[in-house]
PDB file of N, CA and C in Angstrom:
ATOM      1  N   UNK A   1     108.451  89.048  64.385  1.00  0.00           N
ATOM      2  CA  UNK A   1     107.292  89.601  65.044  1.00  0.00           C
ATOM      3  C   UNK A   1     106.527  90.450  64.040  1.00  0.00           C
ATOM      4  N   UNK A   2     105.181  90.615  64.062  1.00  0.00           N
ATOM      5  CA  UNK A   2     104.631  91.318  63.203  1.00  0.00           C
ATOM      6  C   UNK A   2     103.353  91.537  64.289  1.00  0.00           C
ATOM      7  N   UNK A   3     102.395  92.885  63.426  1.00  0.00           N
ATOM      8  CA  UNK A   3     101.625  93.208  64.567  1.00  0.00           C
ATOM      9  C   UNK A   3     100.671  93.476  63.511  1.00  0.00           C
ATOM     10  N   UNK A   4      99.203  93.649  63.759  1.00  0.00           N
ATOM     11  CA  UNK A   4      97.902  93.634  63.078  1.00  0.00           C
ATOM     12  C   UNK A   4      96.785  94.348  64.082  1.00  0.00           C
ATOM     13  N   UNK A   5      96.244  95.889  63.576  1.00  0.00           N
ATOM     14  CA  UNK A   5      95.431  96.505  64.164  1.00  0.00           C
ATOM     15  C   UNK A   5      94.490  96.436  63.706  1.00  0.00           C
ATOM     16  N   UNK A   6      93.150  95.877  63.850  1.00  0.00           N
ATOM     17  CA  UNK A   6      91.390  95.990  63.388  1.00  0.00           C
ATOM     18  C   UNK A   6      91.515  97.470  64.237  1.00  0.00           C
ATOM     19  N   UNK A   7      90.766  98.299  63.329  1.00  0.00           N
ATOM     20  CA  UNK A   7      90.908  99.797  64.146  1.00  0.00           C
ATOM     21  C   UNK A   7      89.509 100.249  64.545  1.00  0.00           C
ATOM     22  N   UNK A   8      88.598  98.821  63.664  1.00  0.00           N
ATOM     23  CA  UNK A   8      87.150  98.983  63.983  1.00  0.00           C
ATOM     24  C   UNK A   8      86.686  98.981  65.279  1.00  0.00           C
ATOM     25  N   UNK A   9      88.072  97.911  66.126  1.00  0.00           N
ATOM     26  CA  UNK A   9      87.379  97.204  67.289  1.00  0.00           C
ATOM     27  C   UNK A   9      88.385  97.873  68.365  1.00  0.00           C
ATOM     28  N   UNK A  10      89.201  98.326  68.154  1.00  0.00           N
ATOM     29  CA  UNK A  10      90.949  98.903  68.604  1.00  0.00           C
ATOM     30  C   UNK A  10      91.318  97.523  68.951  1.00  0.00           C
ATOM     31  N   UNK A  11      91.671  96.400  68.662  1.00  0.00           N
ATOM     32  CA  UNK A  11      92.008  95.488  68.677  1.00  0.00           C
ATOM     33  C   UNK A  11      93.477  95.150  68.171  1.00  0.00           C
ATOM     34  N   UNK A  12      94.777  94.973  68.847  1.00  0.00           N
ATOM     35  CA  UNK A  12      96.080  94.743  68.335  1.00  0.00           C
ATOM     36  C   UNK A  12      96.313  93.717  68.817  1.00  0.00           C
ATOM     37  N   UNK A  13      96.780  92.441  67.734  1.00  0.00           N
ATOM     38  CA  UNK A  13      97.088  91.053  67.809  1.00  0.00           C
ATOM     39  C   UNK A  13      98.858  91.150  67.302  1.00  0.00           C
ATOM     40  N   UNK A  14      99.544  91.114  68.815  1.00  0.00           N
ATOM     41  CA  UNK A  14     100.986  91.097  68.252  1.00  0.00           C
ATOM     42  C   UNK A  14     101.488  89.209  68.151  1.00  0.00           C
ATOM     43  N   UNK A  15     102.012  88.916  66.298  1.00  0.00           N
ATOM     44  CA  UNK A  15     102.026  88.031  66.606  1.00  0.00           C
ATOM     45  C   UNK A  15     103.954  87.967  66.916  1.00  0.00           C
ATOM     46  N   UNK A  16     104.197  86.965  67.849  1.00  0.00           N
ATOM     47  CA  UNK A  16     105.484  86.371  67.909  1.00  0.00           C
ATOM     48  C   UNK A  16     106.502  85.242  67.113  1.00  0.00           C
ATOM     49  N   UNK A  17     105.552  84.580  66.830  1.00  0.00           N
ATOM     50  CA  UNK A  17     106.090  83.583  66.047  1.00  0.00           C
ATOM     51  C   UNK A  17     104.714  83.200  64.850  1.00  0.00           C
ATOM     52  N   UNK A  18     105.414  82.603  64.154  1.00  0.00           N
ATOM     53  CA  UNK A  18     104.496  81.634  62.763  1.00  0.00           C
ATOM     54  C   UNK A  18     103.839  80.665  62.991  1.00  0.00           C
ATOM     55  N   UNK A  19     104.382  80.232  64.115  1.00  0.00           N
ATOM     56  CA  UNK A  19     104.077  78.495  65.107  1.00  0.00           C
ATOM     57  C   UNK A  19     102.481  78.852  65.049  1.00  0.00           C
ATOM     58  N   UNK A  20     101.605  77.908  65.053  1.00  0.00           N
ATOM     59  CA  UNK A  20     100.367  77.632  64.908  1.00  0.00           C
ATOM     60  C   UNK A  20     100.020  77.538  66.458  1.00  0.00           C
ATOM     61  N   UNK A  21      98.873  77.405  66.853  1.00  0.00           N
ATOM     62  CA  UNK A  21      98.483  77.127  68.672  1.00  0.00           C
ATOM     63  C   UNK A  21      97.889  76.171  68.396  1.00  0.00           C
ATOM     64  N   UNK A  22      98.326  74.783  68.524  1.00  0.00           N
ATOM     65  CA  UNK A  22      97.467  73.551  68.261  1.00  0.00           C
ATOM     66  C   UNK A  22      96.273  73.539  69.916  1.00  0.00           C
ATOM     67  N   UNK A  23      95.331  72.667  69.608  1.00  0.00           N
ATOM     68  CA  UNK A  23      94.068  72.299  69.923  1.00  0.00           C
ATOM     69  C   UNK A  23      94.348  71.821  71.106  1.00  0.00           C
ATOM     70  N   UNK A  24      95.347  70.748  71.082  1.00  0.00           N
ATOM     71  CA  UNK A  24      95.834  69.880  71.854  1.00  0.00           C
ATOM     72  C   UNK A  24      96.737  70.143  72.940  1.00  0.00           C
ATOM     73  N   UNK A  25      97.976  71.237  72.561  1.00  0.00           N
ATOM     74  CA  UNK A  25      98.545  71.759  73.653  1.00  0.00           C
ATOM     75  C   UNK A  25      98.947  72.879  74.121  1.00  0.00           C
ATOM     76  N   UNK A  26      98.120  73.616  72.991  1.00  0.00           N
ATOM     77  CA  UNK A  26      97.870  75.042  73.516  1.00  0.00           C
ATOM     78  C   UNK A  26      97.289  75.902  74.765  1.00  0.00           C
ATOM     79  N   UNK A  27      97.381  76.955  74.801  1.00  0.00           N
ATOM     80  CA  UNK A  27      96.627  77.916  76.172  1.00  0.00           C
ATOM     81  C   UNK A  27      96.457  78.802  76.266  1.00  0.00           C
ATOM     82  N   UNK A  28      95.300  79.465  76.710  1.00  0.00           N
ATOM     83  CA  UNK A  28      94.907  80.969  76.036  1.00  0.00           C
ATOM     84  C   UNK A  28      94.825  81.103  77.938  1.00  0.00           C
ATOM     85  N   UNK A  29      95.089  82.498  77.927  1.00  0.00           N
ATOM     86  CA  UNK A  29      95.108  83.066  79.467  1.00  0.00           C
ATOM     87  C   UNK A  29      94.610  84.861  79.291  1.00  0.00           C
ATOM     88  N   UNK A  30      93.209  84.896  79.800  1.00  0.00           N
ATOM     89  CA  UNK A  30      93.251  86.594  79.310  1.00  0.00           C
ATOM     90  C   UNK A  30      93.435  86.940  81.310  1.00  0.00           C
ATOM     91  N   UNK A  31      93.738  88.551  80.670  1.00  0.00           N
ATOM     92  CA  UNK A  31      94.307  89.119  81.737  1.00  0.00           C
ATOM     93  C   UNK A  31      93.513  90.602  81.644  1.00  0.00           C
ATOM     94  N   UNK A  32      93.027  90.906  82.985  1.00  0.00           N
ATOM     95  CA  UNK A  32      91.963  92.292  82.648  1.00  0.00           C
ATOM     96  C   UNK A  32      92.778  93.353  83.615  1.00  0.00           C
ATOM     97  N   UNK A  33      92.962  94.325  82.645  1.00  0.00           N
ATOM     98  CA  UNK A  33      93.781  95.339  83.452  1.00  0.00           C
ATOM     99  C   UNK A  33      92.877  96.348  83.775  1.00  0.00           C
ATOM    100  N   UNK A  34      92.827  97.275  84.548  1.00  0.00           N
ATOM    101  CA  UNK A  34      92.023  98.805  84.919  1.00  0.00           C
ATOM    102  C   UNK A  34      92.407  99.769  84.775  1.00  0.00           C
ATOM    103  N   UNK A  35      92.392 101.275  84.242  1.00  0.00           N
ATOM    104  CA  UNK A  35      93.120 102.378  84.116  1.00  0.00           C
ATOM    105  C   UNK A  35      92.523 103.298  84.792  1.00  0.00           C
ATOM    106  N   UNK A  36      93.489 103.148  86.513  1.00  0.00           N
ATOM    107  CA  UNK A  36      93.005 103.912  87.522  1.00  0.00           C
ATOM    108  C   UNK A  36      92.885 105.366  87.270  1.00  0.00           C
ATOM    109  N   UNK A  37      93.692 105.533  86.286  1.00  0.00           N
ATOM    110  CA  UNK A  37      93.951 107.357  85.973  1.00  0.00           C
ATOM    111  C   UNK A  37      92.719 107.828  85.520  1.00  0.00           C
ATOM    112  N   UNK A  38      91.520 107.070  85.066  1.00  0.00           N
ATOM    113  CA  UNK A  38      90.573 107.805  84.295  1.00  0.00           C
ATOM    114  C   UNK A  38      89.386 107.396  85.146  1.00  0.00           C
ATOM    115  N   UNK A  39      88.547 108.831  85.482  1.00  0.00           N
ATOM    116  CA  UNK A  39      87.442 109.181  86.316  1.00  0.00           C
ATOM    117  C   UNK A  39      86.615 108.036  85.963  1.00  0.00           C
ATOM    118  N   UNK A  40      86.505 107.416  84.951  1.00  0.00           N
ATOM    119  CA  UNK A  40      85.607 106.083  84.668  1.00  0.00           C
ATOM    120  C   UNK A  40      86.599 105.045  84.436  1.00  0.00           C
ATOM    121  N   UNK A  41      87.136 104.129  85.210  1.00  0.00           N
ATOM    122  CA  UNK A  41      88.314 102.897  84.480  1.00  0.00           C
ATOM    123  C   UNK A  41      87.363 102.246  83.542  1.00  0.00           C
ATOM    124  N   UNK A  42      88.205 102.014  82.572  1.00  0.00           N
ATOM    125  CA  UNK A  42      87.686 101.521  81.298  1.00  0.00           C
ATOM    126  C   UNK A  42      88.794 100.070  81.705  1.00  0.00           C
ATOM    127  N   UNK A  43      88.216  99.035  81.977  1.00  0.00           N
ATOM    128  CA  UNK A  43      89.083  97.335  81.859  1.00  0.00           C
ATOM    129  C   UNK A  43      89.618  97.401  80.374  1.00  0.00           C
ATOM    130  N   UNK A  44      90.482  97.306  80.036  1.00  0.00           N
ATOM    131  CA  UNK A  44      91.554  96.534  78.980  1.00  0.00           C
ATOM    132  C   UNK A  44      91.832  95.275  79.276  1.00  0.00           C
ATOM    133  N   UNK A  45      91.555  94.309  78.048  1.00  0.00           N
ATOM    134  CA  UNK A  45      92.064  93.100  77.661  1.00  0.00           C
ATOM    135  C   UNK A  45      92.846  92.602  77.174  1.00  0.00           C
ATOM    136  N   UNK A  46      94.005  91.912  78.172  1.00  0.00           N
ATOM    137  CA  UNK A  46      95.337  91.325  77.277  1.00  0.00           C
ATOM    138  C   UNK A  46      95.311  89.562  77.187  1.00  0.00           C
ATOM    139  N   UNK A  47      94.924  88.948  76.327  1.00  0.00           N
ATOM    140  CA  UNK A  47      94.869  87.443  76.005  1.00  0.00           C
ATOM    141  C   UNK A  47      96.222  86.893  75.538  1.00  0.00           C
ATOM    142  N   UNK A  48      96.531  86.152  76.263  1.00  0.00           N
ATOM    143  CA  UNK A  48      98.028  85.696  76.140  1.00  0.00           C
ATOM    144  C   UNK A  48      97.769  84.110  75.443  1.00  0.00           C
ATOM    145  N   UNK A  49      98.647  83.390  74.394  1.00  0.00           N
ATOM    146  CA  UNK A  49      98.541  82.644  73.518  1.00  0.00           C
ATOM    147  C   UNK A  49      99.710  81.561  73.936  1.00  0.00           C
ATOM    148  N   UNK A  50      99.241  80.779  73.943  1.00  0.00           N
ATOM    149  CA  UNK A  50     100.657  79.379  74.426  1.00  0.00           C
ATOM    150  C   UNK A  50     100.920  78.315  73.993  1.00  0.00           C
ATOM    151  N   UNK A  51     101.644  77.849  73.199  1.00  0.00           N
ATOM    152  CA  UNK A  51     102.130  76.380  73.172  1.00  0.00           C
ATOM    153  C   UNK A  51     102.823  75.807  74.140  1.00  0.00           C
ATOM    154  N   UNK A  52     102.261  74.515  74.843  1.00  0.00           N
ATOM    155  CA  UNK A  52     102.226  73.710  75.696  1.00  0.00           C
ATOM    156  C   UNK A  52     103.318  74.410  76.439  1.00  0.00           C
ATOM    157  N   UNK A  53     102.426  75.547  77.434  1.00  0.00           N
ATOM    158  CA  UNK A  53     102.994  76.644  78.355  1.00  0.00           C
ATOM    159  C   UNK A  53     104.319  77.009  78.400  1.00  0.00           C
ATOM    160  N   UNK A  54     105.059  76.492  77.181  1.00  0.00           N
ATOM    161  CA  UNK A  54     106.316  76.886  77.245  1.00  0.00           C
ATOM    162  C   UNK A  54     106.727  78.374  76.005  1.00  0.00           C
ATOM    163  N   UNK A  55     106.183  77.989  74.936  1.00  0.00           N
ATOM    164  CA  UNK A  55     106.203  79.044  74.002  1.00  0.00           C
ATOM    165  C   UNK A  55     105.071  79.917  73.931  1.00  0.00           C
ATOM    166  N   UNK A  56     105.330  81.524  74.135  1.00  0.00           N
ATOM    167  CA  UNK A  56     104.036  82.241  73.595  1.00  0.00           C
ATOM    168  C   UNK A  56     104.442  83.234  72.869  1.00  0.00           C
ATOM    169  N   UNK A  57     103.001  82.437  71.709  1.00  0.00           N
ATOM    170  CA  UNK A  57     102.798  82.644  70.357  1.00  0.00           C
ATOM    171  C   UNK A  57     102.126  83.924  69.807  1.00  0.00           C
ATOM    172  N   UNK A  58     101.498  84.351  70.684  1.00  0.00           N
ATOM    173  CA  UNK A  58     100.729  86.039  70.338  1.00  0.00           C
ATOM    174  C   UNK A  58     100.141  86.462  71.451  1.00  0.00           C
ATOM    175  N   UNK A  59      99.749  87.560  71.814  1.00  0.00           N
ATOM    176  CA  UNK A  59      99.049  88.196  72.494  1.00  0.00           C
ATOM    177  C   UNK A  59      98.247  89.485  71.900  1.00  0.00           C
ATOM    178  N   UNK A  60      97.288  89.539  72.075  1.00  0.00           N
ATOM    179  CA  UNK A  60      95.683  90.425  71.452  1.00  0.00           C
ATOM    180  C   UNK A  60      95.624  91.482  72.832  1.00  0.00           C
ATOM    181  N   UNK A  61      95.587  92.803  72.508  1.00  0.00           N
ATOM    182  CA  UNK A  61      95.533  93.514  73.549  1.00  0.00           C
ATOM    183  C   UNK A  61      93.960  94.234  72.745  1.00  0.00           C
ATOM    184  N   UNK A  62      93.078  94.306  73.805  1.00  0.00           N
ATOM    185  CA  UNK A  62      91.615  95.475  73.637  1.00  0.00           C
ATOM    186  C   UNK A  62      92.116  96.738  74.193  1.00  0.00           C
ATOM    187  N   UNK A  63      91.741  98.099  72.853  1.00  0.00           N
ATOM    188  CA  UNK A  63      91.776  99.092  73.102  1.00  0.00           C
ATOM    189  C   UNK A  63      93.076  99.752  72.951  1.00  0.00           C
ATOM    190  N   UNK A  64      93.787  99.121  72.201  1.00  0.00           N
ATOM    191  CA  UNK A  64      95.058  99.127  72.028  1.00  0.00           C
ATOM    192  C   UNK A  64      95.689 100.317  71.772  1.00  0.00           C
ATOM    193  N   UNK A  65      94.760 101.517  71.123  1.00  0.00           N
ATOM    194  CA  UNK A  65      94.903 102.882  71.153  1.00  0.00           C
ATOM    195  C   UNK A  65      95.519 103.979  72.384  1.00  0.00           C
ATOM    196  N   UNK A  66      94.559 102.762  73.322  1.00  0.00           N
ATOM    197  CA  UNK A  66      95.100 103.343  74.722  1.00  0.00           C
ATOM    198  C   UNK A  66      96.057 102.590  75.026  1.00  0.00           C
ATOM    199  N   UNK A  67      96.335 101.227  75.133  1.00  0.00           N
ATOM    200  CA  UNK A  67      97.671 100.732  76.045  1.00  0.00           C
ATOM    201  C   UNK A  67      98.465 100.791  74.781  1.00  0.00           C
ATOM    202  N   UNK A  68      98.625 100.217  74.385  1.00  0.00           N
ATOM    203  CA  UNK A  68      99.972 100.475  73.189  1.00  0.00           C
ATOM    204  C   UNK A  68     100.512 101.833  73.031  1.00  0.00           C
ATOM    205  N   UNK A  69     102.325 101.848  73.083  1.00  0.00           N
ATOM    206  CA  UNK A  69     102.647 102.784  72.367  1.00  0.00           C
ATOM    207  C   UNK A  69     102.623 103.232  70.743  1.00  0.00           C
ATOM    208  N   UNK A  70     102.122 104.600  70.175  1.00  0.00           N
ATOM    209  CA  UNK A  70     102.080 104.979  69.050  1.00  0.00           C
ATOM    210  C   UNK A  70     103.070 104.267  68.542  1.00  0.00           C
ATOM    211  N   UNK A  71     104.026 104.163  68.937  1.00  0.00           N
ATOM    212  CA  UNK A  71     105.248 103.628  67.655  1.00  0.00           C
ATOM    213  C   UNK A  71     105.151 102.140  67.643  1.00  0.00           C
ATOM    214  N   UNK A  72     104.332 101.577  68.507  1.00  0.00           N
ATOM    215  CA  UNK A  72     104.413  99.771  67.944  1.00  0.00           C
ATOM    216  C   UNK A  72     103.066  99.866  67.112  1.00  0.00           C
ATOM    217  N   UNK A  73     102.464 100.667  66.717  1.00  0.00           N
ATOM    218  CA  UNK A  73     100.717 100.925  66.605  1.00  0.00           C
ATOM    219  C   UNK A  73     100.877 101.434  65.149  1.00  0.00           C
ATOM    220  N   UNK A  74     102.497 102.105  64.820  1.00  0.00           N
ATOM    221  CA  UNK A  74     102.593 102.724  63.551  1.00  0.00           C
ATOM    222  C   UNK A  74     103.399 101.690  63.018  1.00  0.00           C
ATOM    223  N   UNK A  75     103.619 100.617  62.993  1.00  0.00           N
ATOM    224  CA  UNK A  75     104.010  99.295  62.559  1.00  0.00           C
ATOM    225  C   UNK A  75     103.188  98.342  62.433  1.00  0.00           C
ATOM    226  N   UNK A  76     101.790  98.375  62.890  1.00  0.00           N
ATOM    227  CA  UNK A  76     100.709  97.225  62.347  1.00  0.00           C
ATOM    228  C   UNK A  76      99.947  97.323  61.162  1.00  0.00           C
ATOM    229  N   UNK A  77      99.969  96.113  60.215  1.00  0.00           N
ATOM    230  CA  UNK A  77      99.229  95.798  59.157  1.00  0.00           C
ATOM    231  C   UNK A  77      97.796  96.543  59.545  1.00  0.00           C
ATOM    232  N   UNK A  78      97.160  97.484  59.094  1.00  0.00           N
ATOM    233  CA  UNK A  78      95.320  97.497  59.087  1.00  0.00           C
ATOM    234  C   UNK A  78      94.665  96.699  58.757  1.00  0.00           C
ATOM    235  N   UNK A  79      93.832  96.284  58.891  1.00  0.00           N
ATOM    236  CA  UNK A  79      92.666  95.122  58.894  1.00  0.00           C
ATOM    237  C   UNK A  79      90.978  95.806  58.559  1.00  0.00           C
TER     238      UNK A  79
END
């Protein structure tokens, strides 16, 4: 597993495996979460990554500052 933060965008792409997401039998699934705790919910984006729905290959979380814990966040490559 390895993890990669763009800190421009708060963008964290944790990848799982090396496996490629082919064209053909891959599947991308995003998922929009809400953070009821804050007087304005700000939606967070979690995009989930699939080979032919059995293996998943990465997932990209938006805003990752906020949902991620510091300690998986102090283990990503910068970008």
């Amino acid at each position: 597993m390895r993890i990669t933060l763009d800190e421009e965008r708060d963008l964290a792409t944790i990848y799982l495996s090396d496996e490629r997401q082919s064209s053909e039998h891959g599947s991308t699934f995003l998922i929009v979460a809400h953070d009821k705790k804050n007087p304005r919910p700000e939606a967070i984006t979690v995009q989930l990554a699939f080979e032919e729905y059995e293996r998943l290959l990465l997932i990209m979380v938006s805003q990752a500052s906020k949902a991620l814990p510091e300690a998986l966040l102090a283990q990503a490559e910068r970008r």
